[in-house]
PDB file of N, CA and C in Angstrom:
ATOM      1  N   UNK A   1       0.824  -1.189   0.000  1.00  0.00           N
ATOM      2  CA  UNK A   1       0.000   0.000   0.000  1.00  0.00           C
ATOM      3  C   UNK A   1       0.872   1.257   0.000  1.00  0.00           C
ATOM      4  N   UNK A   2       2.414   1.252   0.913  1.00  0.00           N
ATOM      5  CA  UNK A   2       2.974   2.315   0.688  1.00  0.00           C
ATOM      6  C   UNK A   2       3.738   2.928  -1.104  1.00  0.00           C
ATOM      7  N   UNK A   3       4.039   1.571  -1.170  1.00  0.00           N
ATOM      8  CA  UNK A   3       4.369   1.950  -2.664  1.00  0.00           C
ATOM      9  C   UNK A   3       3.615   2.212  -3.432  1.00  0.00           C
ATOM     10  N   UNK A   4       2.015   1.768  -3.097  1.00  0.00           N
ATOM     11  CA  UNK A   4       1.517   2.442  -4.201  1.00  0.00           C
ATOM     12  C   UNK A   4       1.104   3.989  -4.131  1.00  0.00           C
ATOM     13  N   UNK A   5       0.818   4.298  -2.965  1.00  0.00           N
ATOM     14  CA  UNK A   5       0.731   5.549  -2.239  1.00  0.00           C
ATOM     15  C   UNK A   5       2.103   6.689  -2.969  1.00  0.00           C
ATOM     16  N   UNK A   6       3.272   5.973  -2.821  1.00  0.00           N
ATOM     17  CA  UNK A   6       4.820   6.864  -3.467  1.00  0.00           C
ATOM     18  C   UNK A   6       4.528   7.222  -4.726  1.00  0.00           C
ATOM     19  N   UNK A   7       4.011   5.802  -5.208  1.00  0.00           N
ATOM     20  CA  UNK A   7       3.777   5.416  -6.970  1.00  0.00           C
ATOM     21  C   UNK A   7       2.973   6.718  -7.527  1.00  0.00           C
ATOM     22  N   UNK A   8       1.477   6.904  -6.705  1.00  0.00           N
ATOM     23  CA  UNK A   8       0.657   7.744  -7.304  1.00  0.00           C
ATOM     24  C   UNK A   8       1.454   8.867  -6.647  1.00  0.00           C
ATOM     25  N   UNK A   9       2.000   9.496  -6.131  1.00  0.00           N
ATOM     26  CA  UNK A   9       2.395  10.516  -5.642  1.00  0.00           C
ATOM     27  C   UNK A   9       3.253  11.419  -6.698  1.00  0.00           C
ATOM     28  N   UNK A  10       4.332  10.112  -7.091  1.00  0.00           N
ATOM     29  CA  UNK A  10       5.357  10.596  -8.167  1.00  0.00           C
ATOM     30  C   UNK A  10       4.816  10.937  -9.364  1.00  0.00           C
ATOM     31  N   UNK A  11       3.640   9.931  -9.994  1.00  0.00           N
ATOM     32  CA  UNK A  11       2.525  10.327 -10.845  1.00  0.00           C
ATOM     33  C   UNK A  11       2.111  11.359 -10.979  1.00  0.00           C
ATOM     34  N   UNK A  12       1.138  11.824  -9.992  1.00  0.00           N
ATOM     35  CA  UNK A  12       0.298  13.255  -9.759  1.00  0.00           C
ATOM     36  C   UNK A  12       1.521  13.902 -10.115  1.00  0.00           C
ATOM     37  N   UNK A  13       2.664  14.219  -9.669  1.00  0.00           N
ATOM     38  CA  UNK A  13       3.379  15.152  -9.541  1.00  0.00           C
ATOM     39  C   UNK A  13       4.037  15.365 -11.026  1.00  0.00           C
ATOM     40  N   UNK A  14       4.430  14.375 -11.432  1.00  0.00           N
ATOM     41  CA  UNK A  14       4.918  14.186 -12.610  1.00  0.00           C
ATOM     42  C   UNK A  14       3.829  14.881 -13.888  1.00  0.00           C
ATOM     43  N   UNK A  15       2.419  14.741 -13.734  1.00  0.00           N
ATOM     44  CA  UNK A  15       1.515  15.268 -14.527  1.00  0.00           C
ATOM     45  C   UNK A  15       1.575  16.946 -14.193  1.00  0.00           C
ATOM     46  N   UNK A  16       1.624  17.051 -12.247  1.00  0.00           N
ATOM     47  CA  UNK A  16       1.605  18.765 -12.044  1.00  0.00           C
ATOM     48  C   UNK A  16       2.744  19.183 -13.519  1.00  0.00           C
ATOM     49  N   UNK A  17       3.927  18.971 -13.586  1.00  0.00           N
ATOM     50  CA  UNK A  17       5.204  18.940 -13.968  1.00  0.00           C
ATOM     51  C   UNK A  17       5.182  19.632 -15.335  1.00  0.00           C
ATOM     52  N   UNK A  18       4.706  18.520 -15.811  1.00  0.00           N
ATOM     53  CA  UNK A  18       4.358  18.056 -17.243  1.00  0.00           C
ATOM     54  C   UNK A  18       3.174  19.521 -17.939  1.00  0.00           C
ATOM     55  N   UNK A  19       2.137  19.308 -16.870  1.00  0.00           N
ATOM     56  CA  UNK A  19       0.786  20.079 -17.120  1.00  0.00           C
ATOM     57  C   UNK A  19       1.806  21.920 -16.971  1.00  0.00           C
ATOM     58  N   UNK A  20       2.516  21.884 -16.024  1.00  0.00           N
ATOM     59  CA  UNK A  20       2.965  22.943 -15.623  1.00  0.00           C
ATOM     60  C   UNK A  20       4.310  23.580 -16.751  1.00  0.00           C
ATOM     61  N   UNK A  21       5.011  22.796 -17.303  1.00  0.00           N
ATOM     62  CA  UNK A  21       5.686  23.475 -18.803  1.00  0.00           C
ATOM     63  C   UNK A  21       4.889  23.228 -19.678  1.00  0.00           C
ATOM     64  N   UNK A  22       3.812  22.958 -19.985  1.00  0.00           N
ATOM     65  CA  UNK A  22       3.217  22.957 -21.283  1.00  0.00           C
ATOM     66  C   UNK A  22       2.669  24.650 -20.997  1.00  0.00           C
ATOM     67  N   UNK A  23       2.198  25.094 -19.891  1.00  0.00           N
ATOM     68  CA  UNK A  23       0.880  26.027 -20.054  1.00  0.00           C
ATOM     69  C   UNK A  23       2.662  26.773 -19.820  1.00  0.00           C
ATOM     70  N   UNK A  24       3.929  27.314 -19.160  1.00  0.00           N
ATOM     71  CA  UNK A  24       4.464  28.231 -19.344  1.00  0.00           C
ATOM     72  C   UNK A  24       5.412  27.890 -20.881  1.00  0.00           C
ATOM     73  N   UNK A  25       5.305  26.882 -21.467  1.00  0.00           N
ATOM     74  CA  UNK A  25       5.580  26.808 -22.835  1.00  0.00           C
ATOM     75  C   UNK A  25       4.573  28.059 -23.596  1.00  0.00           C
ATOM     76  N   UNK A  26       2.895  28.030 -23.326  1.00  0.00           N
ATOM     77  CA  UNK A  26       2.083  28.565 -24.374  1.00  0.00           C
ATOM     78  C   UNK A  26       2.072  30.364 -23.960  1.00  0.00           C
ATOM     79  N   UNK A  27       2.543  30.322 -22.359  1.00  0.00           N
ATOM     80  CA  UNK A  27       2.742  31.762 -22.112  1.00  0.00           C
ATOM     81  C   UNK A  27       4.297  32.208 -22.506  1.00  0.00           C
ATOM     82  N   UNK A  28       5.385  31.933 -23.139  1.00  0.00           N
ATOM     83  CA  UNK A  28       6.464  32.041 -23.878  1.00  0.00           C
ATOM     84  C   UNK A  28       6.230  32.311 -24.871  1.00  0.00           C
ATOM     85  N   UNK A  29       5.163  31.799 -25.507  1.00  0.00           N
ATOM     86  CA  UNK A  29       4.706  32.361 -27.098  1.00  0.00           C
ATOM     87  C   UNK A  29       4.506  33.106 -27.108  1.00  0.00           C
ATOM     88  N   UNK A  30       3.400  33.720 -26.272  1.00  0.00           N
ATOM     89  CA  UNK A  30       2.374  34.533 -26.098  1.00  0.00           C
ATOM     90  C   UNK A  30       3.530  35.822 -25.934  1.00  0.00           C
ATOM     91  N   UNK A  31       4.503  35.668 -24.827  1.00  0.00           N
ATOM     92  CA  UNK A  31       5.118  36.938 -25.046  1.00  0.00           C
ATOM     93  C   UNK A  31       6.060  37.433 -25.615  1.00  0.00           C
ATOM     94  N   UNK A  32       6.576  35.986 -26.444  1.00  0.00           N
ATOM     95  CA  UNK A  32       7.440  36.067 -27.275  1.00  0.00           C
ATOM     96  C   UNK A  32       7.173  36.851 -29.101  1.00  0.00           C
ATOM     97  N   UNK A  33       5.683  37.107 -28.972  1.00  0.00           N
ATOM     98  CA  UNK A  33       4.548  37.488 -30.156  1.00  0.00           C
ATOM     99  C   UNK A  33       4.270  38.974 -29.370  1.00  0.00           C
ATOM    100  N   UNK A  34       3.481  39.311 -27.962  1.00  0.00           N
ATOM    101  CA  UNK A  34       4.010  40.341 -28.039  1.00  0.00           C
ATOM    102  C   UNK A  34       5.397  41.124 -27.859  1.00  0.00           C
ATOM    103  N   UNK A  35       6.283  40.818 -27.841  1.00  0.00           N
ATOM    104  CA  UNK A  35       7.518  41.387 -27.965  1.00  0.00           C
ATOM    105  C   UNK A  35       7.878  41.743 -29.247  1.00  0.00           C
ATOM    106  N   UNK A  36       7.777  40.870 -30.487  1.00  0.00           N
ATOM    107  CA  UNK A  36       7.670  41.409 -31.607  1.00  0.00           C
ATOM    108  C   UNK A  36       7.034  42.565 -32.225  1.00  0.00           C
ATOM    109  N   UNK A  37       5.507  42.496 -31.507  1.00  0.00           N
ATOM    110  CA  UNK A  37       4.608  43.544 -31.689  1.00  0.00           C
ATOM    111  C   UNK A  37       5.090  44.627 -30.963  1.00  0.00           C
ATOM    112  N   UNK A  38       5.693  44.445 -30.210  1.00  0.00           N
ATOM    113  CA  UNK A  38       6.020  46.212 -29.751  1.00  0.00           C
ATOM    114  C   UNK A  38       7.516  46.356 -30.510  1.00  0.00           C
ATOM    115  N   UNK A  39       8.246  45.350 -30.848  1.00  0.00           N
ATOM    116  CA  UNK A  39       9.586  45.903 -30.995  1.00  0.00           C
ATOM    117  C   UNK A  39       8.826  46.392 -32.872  1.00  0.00           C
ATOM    118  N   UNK A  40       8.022  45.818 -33.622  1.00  0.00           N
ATOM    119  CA  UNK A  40       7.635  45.974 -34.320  1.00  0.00           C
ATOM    120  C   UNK A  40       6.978  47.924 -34.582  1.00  0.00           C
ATOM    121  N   UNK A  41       6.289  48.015 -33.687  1.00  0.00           N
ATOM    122  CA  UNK A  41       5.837  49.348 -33.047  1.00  0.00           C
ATOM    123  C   UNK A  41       6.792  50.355 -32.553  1.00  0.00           C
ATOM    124  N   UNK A  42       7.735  49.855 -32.147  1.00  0.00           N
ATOM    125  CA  UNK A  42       9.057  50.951 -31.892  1.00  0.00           C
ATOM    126  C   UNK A  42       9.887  51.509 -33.003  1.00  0.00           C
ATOM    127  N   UNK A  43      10.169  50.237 -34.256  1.00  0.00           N
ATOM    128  CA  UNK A  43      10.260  50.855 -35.684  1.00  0.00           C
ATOM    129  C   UNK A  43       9.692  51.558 -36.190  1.00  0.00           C
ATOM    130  N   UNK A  44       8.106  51.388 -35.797  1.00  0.00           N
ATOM    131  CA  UNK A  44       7.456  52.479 -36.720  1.00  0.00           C
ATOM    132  C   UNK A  44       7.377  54.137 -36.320  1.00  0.00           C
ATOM    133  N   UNK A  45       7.726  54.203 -34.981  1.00  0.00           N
ATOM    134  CA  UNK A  45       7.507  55.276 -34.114  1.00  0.00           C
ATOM    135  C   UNK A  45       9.148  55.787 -34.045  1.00  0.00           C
ATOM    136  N   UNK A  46      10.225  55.355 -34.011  1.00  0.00           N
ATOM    137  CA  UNK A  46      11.271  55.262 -34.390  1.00  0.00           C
ATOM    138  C   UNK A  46      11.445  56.498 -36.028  1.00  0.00           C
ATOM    139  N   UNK A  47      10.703  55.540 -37.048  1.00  0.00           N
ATOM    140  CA  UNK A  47      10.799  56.112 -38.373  1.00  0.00           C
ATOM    141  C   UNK A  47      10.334  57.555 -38.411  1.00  0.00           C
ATOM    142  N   UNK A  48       8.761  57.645 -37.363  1.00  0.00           N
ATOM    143  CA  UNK A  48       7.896  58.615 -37.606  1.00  0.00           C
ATOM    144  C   UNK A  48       8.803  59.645 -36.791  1.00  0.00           C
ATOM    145  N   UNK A  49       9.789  59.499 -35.853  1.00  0.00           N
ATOM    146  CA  UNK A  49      10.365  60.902 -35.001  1.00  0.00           C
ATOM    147  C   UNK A  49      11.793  61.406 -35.837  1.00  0.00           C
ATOM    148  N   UNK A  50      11.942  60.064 -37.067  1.00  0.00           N
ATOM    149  CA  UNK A  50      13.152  60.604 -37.744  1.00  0.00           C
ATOM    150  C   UNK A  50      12.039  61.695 -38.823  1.00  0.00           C
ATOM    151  N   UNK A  51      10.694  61.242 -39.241  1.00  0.00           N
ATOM    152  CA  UNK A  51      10.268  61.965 -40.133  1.00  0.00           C
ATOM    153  C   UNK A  51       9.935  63.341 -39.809  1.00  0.00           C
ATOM    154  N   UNK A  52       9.777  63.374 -38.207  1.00  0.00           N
ATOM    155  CA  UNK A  52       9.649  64.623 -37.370  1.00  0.00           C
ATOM    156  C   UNK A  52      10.452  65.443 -37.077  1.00  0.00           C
ATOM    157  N   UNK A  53      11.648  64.730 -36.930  1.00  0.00           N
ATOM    158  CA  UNK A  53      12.789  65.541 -37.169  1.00  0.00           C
ATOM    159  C   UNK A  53      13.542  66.073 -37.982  1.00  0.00           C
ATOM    160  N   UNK A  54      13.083  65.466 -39.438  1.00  0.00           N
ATOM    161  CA  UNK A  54      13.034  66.166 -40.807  1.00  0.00           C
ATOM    162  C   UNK A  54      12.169  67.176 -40.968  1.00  0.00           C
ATOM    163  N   UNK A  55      11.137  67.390 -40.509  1.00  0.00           N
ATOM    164  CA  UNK A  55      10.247  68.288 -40.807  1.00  0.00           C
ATOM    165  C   UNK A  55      10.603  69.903 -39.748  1.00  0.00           C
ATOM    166  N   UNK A  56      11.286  69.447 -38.634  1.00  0.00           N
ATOM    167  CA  UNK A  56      11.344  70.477 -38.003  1.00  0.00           C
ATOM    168  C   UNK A  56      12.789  71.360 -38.501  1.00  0.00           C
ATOM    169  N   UNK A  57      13.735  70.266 -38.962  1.00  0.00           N
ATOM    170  CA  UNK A  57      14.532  71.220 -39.694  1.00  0.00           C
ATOM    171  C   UNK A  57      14.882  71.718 -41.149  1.00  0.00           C
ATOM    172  N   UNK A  58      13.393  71.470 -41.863  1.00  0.00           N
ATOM    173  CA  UNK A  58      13.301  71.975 -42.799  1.00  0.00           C
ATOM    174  C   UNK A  58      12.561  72.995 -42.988  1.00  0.00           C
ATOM    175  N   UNK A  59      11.826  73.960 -41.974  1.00  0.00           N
ATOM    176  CA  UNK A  59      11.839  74.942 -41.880  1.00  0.00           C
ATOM    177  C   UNK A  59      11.611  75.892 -40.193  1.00  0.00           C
ATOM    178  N   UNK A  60      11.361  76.777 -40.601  1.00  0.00           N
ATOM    179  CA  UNK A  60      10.848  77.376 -38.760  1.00  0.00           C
ATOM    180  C   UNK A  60       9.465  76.692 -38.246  1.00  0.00           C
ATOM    181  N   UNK A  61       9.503  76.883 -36.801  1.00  0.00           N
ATOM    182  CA  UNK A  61       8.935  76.475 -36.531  1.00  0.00           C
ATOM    183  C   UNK A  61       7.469  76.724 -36.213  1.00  0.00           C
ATOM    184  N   UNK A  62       7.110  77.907 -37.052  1.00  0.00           N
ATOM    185  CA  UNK A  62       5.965  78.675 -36.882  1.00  0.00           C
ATOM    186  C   UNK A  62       5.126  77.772 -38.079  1.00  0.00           C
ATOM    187  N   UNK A  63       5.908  77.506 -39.382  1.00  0.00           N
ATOM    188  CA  UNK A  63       5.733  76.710 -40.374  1.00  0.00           C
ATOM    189  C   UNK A  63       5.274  75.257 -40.328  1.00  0.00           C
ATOM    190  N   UNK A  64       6.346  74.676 -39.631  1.00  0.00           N
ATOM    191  CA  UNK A  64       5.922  73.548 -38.962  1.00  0.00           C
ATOM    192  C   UNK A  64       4.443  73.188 -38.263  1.00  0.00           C
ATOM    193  N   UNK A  65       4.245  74.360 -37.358  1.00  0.00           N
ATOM    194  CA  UNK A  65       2.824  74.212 -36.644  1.00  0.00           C
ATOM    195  C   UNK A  65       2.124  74.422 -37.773  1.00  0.00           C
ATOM    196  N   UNK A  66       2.571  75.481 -38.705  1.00  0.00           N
ATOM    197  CA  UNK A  66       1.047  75.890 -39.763  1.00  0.00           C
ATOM    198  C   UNK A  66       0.822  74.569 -40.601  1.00  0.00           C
ATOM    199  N   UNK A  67       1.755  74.028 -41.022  1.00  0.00           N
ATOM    200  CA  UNK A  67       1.913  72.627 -41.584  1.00  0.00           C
ATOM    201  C   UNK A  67       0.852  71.503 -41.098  1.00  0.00           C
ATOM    202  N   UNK A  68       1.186  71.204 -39.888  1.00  0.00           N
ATOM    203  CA  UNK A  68       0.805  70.432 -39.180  1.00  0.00           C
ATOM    204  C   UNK A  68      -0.368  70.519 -39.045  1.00  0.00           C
ATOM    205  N   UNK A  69      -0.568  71.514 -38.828  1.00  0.00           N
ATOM    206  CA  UNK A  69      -2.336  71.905 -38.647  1.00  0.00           C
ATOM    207  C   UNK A  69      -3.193  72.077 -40.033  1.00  0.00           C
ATOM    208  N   UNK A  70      -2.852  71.786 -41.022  1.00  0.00           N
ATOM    209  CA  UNK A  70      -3.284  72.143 -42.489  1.00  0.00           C
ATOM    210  C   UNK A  70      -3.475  70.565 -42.608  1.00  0.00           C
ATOM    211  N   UNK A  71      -1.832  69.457 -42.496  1.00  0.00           N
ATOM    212  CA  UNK A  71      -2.215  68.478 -43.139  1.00  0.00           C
ATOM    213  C   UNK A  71      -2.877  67.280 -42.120  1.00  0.00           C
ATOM    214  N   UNK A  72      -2.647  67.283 -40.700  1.00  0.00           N
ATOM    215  CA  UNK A  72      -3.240  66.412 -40.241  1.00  0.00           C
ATOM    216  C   UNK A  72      -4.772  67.023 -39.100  1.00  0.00           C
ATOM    217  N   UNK A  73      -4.629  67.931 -39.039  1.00  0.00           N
ATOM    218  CA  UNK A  73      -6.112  68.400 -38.475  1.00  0.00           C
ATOM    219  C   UNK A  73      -6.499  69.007 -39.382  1.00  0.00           C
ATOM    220  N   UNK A  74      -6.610  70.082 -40.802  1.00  0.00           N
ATOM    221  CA  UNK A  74      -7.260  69.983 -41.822  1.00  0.00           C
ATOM    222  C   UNK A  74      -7.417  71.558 -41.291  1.00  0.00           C
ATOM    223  N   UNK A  75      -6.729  72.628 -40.587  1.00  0.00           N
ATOM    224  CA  UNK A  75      -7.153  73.608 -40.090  1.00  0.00           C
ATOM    225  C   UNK A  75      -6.802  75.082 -41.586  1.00  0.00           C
ATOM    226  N   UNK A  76      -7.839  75.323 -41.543  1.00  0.00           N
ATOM    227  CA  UNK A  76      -7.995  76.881 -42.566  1.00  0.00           C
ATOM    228  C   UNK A  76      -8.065  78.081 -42.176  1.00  0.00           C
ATOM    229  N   UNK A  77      -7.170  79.113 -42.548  1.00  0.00           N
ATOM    230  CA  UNK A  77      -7.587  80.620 -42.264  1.00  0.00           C
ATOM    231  C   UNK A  77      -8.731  80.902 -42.037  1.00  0.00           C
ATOM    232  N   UNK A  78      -9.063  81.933 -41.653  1.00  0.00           N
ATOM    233  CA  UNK A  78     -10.873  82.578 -41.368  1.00  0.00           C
ATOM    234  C   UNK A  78     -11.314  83.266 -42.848  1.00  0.00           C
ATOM    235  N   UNK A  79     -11.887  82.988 -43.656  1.00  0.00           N
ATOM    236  CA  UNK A  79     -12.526  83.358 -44.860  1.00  0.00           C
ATOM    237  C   UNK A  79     -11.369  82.864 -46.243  1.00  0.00           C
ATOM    238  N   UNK A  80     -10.633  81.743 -45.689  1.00  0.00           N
ATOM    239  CA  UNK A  80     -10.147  81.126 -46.697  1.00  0.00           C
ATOM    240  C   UNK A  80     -10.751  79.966 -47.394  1.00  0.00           C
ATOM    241  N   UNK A  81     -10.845  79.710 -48.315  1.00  0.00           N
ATOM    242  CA  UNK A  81     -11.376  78.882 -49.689  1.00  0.00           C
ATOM    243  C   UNK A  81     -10.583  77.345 -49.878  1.00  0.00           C
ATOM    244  N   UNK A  82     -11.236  76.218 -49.423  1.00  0.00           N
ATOM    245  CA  UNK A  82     -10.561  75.075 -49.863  1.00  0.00           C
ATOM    246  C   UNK A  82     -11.140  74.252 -50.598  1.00  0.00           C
ATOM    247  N   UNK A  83     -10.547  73.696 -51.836  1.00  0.00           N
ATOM    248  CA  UNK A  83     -10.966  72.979 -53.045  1.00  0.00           C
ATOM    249  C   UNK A  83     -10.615  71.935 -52.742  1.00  0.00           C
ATOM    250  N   UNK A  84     -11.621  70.499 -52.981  1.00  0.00           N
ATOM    251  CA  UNK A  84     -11.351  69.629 -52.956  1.00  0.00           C
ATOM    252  C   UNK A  84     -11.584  68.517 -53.932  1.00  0.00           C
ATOM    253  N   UNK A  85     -10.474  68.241 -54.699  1.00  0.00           N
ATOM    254  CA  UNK A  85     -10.580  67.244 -56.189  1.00  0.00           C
ATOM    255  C   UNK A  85     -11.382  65.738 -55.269  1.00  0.00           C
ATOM    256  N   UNK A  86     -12.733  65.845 -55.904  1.00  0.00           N
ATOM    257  CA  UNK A  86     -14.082  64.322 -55.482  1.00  0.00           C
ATOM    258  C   UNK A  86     -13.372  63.506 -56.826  1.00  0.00           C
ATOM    259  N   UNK A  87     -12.930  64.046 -57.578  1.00  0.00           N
ATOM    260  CA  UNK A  87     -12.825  62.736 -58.765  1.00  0.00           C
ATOM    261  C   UNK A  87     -11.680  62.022 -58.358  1.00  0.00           C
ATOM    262  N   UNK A  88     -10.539  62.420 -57.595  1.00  0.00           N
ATOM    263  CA  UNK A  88      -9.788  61.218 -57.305  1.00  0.00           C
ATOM    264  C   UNK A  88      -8.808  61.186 -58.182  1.00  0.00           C
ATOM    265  N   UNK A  89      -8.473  62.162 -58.861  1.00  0.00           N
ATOM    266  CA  UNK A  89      -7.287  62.236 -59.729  1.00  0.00           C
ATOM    267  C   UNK A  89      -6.247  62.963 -58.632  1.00  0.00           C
TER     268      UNK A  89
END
């Protein structure tokens, strides 16, 4: 009875073991995928502060803001006129 008592003991444990690198095997992936995704994300943000830093020394920086505000918030003078080509040429 004691050996079998050891027997299942080493068993159970052997499954904890077993059960227990499989699931930190699938969490190794997991952060081994996001790690890519951010190192992936640091290139792109990387590229975008070299493109920022092209832009700031290619002209002043009053330009820059007027820039900025024209092409990514879409901002217009007060009684200025903006045309916009719908055909897509």
């Amino acid at each position: 009875m004691f050996k079998f008592a050891i027997s299942l003991a080493v068993f159970v444990f052997a499954c904890y073991t077993v059960f227990s690198m499989v699931s930190l095997q699938a969490e190794l992936v997991q952060v081994r995928s996001q790690l890519s995704e951010r190192k992936t994300a640091i290139e792109q943000k990387s590229a975008e502060n070299e493109n920022l830093k092209k832009l700031i020394k290619s002209g002043s920086e009053k330009d820059l803001i007027e820039r900025m505000a024209r092409e990514k918030l879409g901002y217009v003078y007060a009684g200025e006129e903006i045309f916009q080509n719908t055909e897509g040429k």
